[in-house]
N, C-alpha and C. Protein backbone atom coordinates (compact mmCIF):
# COMPACT_ATOMS: atom_id res chain seq x y z
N UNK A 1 92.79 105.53 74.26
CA UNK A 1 93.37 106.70 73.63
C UNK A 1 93.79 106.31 72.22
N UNK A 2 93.37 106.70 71.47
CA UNK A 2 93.89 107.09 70.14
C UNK A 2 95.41 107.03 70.01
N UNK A 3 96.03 105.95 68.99
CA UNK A 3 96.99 105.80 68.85
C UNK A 3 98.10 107.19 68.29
N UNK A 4 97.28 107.50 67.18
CA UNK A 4 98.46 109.01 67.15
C UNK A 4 97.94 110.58 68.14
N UNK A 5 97.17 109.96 68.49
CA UNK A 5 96.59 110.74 70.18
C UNK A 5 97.86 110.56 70.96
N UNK A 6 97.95 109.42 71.30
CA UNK A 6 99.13 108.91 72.06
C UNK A 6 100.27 109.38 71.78
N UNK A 7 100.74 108.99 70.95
CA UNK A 7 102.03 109.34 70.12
C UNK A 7 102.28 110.79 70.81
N UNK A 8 101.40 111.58 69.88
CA UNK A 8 101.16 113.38 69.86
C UNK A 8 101.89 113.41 71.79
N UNK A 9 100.87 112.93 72.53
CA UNK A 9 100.88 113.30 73.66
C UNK A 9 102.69 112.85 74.27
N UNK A 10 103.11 111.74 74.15
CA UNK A 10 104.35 111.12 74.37
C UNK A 10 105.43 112.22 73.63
N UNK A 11 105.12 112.42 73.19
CA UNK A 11 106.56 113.47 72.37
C UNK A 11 106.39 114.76 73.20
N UNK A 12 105.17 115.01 73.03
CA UNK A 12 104.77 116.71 74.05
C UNK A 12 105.53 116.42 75.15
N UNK A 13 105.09 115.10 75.69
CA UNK A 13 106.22 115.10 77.28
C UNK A 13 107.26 115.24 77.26
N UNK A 14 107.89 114.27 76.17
CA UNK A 14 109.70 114.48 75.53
C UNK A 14 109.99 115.16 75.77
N UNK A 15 109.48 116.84 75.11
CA UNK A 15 110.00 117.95 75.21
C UNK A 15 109.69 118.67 76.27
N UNK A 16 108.88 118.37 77.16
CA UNK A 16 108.63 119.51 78.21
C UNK A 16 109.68 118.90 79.33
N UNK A 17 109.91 117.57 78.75
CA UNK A 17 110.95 116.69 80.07
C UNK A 17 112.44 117.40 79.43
N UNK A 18 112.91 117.24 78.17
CA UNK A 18 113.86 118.07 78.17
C UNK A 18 114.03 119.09 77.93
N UNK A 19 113.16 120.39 78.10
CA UNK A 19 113.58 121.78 78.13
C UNK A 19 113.70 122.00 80.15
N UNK A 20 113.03 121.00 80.95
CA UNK A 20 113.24 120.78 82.42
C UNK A 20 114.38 120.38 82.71
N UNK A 21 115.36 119.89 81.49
CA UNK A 21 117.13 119.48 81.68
C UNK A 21 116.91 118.09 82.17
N UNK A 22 116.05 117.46 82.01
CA UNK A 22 115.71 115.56 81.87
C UNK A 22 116.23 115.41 80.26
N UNK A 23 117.19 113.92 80.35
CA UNK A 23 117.53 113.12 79.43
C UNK A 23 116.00 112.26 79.26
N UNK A 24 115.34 112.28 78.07
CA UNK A 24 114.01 111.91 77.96
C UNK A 24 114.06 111.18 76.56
N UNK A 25 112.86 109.61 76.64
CA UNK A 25 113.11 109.07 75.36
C UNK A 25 111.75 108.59 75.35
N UNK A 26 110.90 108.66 74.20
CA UNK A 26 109.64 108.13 74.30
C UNK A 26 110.28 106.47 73.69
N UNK A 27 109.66 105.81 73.72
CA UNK A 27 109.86 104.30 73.69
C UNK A 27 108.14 103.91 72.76
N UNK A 28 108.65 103.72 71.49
CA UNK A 28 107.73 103.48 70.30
C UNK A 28 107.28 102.47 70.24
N UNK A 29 106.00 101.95 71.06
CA UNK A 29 105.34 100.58 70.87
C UNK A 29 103.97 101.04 71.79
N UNK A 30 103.09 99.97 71.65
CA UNK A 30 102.14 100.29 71.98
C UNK A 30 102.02 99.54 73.27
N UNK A 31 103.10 98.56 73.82
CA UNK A 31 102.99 97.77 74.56
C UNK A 31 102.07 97.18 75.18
N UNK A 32 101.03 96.69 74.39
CA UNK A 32 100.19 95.30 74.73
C UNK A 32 101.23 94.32 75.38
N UNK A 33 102.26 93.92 74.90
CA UNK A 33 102.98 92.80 76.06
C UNK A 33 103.08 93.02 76.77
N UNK A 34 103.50 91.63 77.76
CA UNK A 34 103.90 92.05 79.20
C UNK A 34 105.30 92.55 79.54
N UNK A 35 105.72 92.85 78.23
CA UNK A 35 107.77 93.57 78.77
C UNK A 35 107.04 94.72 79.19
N UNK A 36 108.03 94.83 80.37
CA UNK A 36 107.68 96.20 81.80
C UNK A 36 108.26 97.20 80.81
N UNK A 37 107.84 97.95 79.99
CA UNK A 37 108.22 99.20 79.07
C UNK A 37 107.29 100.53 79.77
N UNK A 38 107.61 101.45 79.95
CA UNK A 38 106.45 102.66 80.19
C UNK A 38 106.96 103.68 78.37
N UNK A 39 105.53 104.15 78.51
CA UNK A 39 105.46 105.18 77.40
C UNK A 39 106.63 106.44 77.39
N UNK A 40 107.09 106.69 78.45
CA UNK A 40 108.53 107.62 78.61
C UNK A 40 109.24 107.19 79.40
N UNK A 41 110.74 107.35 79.43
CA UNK A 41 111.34 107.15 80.60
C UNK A 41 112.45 108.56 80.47
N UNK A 42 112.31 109.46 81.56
CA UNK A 42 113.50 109.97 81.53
C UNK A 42 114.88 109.91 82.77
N UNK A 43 116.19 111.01 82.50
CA UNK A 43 117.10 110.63 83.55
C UNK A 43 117.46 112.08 83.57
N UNK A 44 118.05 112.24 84.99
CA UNK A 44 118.50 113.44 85.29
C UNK A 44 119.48 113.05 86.23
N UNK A 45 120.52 113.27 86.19
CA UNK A 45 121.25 112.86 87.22
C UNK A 45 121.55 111.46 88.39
N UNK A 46 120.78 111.37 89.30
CA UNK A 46 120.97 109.39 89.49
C UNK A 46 119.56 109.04 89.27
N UNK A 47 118.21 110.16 89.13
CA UNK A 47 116.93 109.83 88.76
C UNK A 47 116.31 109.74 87.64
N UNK A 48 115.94 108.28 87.85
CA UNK A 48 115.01 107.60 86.64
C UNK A 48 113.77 107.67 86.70
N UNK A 49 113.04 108.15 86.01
CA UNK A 49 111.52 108.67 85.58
C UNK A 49 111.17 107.46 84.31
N UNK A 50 109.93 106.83 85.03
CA UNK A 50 109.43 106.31 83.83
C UNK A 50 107.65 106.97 83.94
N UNK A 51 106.94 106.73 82.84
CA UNK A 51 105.73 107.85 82.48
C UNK A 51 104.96 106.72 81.78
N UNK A 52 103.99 106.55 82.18
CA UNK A 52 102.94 105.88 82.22
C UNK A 52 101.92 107.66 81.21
N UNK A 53 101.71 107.53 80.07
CA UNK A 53 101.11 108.67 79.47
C UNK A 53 99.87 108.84 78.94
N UNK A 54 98.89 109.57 79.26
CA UNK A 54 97.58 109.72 78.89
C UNK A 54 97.32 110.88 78.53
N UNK A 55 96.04 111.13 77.36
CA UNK A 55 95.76 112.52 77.12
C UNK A 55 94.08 112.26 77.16
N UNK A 56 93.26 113.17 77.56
CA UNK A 56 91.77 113.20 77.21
C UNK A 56 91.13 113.79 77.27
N UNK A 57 89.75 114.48 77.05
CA UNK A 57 89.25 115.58 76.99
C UNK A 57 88.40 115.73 78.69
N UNK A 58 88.37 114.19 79.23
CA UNK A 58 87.50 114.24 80.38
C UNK A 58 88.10 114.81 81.66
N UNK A 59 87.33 114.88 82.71
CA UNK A 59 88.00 115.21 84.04
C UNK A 59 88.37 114.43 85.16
N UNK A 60 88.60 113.08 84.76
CA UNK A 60 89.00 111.96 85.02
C UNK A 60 89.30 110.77 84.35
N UNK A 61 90.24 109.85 84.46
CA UNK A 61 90.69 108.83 84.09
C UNK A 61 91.18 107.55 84.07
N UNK A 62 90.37 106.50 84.39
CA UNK A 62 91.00 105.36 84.83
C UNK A 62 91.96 104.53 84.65
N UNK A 63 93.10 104.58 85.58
CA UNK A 63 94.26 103.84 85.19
C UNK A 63 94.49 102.47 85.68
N UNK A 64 94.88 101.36 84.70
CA UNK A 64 94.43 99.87 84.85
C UNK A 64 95.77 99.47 85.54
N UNK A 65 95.67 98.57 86.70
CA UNK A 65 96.37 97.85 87.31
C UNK A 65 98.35 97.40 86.87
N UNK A 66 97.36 96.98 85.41
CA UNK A 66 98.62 96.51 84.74
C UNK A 66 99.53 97.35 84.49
N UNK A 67 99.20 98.78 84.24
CA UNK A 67 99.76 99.79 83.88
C UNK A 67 100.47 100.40 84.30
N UNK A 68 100.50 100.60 85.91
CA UNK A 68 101.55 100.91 86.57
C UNK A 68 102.14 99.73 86.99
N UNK A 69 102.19 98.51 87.18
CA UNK A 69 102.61 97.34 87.62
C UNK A 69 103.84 97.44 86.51
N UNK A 70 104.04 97.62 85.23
CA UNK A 70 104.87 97.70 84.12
C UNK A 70 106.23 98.97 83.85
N UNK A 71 105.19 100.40 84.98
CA UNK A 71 105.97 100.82 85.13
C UNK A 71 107.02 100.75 86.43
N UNK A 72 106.27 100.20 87.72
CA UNK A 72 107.41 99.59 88.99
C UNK A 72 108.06 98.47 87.91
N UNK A 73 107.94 97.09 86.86
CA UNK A 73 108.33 96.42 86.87
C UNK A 73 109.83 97.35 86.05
N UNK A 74 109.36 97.92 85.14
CA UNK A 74 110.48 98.81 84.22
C UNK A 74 111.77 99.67 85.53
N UNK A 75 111.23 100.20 86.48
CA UNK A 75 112.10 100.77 87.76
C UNK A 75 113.12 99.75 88.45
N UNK A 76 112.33 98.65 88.82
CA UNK A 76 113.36 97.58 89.10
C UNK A 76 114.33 96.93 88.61
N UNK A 77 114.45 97.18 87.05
CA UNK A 77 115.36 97.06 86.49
C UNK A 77 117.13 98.01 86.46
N UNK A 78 116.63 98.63 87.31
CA UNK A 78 117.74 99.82 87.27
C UNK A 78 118.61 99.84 88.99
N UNK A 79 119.45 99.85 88.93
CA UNK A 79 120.08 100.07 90.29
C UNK A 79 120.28 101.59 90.78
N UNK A 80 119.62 102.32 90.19
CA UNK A 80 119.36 103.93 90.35
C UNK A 80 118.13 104.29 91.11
N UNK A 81 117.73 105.16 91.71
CA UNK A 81 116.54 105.62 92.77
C UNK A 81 116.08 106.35 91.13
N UNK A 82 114.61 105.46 91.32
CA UNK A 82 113.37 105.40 90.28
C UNK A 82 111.81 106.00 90.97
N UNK A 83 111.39 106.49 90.05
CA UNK A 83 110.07 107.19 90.31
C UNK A 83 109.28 106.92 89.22
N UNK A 84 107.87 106.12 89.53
CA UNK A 84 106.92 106.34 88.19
C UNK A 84 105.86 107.12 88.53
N UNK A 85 105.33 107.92 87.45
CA UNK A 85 104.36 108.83 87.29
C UNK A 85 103.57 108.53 86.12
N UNK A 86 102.40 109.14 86.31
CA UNK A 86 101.09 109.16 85.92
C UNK A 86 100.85 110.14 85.11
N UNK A 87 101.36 110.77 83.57
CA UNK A 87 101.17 111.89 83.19
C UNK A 87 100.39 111.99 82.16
N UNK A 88 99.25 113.11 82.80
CA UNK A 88 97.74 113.14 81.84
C UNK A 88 97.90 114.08 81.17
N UNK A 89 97.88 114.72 80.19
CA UNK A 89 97.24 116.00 79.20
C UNK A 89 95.90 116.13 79.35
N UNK A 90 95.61 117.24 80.31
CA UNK A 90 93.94 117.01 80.50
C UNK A 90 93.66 118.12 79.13
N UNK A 91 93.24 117.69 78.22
CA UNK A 91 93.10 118.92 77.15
C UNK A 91 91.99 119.91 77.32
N UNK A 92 91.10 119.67 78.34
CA UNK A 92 90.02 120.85 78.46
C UNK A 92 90.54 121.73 78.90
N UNK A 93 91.78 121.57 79.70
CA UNK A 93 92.35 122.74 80.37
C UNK A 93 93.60 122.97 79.81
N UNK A 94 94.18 122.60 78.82
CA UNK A 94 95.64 122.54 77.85
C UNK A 94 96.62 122.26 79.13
N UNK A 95 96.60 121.43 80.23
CA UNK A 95 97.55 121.32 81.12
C UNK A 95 98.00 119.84 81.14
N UNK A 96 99.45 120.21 81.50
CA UNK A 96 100.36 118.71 81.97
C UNK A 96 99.39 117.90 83.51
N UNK A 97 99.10 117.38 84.01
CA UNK A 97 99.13 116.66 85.48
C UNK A 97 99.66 115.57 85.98
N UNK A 98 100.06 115.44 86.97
CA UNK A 98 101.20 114.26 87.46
C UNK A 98 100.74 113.57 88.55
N UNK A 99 100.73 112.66 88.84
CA UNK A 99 100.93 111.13 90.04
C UNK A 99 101.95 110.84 90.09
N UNK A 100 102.19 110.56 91.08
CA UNK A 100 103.23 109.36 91.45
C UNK A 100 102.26 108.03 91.25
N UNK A 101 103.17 106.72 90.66
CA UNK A 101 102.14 105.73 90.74
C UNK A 101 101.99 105.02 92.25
N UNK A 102 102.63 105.74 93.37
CA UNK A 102 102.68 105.11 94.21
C UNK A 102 101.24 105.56 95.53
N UNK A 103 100.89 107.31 94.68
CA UNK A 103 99.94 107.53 95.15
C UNK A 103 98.87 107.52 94.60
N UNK A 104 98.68 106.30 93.17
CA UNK A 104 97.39 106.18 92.72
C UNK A 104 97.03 105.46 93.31
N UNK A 105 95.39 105.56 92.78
CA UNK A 105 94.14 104.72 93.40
C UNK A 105 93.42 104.72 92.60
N UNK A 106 93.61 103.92 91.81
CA UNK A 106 92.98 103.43 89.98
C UNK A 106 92.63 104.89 89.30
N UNK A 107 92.39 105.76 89.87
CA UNK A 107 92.01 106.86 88.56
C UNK A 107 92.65 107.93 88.94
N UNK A 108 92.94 109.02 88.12
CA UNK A 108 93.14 110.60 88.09
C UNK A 108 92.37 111.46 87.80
N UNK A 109 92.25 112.56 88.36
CA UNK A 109 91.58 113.16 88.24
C UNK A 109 92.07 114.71 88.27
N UNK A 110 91.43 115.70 87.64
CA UNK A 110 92.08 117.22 87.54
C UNK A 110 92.11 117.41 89.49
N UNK A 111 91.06 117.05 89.86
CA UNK A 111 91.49 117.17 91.48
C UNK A 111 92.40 116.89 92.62
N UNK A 112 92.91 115.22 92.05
CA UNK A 112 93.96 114.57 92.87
C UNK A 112 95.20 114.53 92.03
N UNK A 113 95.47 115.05 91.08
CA UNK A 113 96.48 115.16 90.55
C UNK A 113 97.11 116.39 91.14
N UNK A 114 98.22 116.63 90.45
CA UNK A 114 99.13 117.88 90.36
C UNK A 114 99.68 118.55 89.24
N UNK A 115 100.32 119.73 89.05
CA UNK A 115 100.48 120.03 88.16
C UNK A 115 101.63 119.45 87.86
N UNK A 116 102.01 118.98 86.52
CA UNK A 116 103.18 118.02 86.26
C UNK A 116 104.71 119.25 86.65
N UNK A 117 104.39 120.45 85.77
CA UNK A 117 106.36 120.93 86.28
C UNK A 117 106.72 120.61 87.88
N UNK A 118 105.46 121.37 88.26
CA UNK A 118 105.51 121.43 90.01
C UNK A 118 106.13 120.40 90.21
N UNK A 119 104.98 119.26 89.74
CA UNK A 119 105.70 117.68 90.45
C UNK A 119 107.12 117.38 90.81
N UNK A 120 107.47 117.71 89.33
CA UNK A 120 109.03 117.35 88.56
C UNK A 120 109.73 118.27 89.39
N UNK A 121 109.52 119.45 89.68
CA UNK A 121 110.78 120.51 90.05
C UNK A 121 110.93 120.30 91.44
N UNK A 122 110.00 119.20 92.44
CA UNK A 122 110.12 119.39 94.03
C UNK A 122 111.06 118.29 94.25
N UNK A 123 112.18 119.16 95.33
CA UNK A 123 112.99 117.96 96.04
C UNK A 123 112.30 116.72 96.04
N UNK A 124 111.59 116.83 96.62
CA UNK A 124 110.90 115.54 97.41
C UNK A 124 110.73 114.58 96.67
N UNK A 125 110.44 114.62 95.33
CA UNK A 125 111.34 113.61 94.17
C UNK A 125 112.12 113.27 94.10
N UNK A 126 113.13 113.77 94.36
CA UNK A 126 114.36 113.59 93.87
C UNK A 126 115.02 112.56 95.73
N UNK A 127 114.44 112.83 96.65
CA UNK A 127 114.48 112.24 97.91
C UNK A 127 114.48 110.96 97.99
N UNK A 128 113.09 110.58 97.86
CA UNK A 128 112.47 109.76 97.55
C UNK A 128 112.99 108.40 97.20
């Protein structure tokens, strides 16, 4: 992805995470290292959201090992009940979509995904 691709897409989440009433911060690096950083992290109450973020024109997307490994490693840092997600901008369809990284299986797709508010607004997140 295109670095101010990226960017673009990370801020779009910012704001759709806080007009949802999430405390939301994009985190400005491109993180090639191995510090466990994800591209967003937000908070709402005792839940911590970190966002692993992608945008692309295709109808699928492969997500690399390391990538969510950085975002569980970024969750463990917190003594708060943590959730990482998978959030694509599929732009053919101008829509948010969401994973949990716990129910990936290396790629996303407009099929096995979800729609990201949905994701965000169900108890069962917040359970979890």
């Amino acid at each position: 992805m295109n670095r101010d691709i990226g960017k673009s897409a990370e801020r779009e989440l910012v704001h759709l995470l806080s007009s949802m009433g999430f405390r939301a911060v994009r985190i400005p690096t491109s993180n090639s290292s191995m510090n466990p950083l994800p591209d967003v992290f937000a908070v709402r109450g005792e839940l911590l959201l970190a966002f692993e973020v992608k945008s692309t024109w295709e109808k699928k997307l492969k997500i690399r090992e390391i990538q969510v490994e950085k975002v569980r490693d970024f969750l463990s840092l917190f003594p708060m009940r943590g959730r990482g997600i998978v959030a694509v901008k599929f732009k053919s369809i101008h829509k948010w979509k969401g994973m949990l990284v716990d129910d990936l299986n290396e790629e996303i797709t407009l099929m096995n995904s979800r729609d990201l508010i949905e994701l965000l607004s169900e108890e069962e997140l917040l359970v979890h």
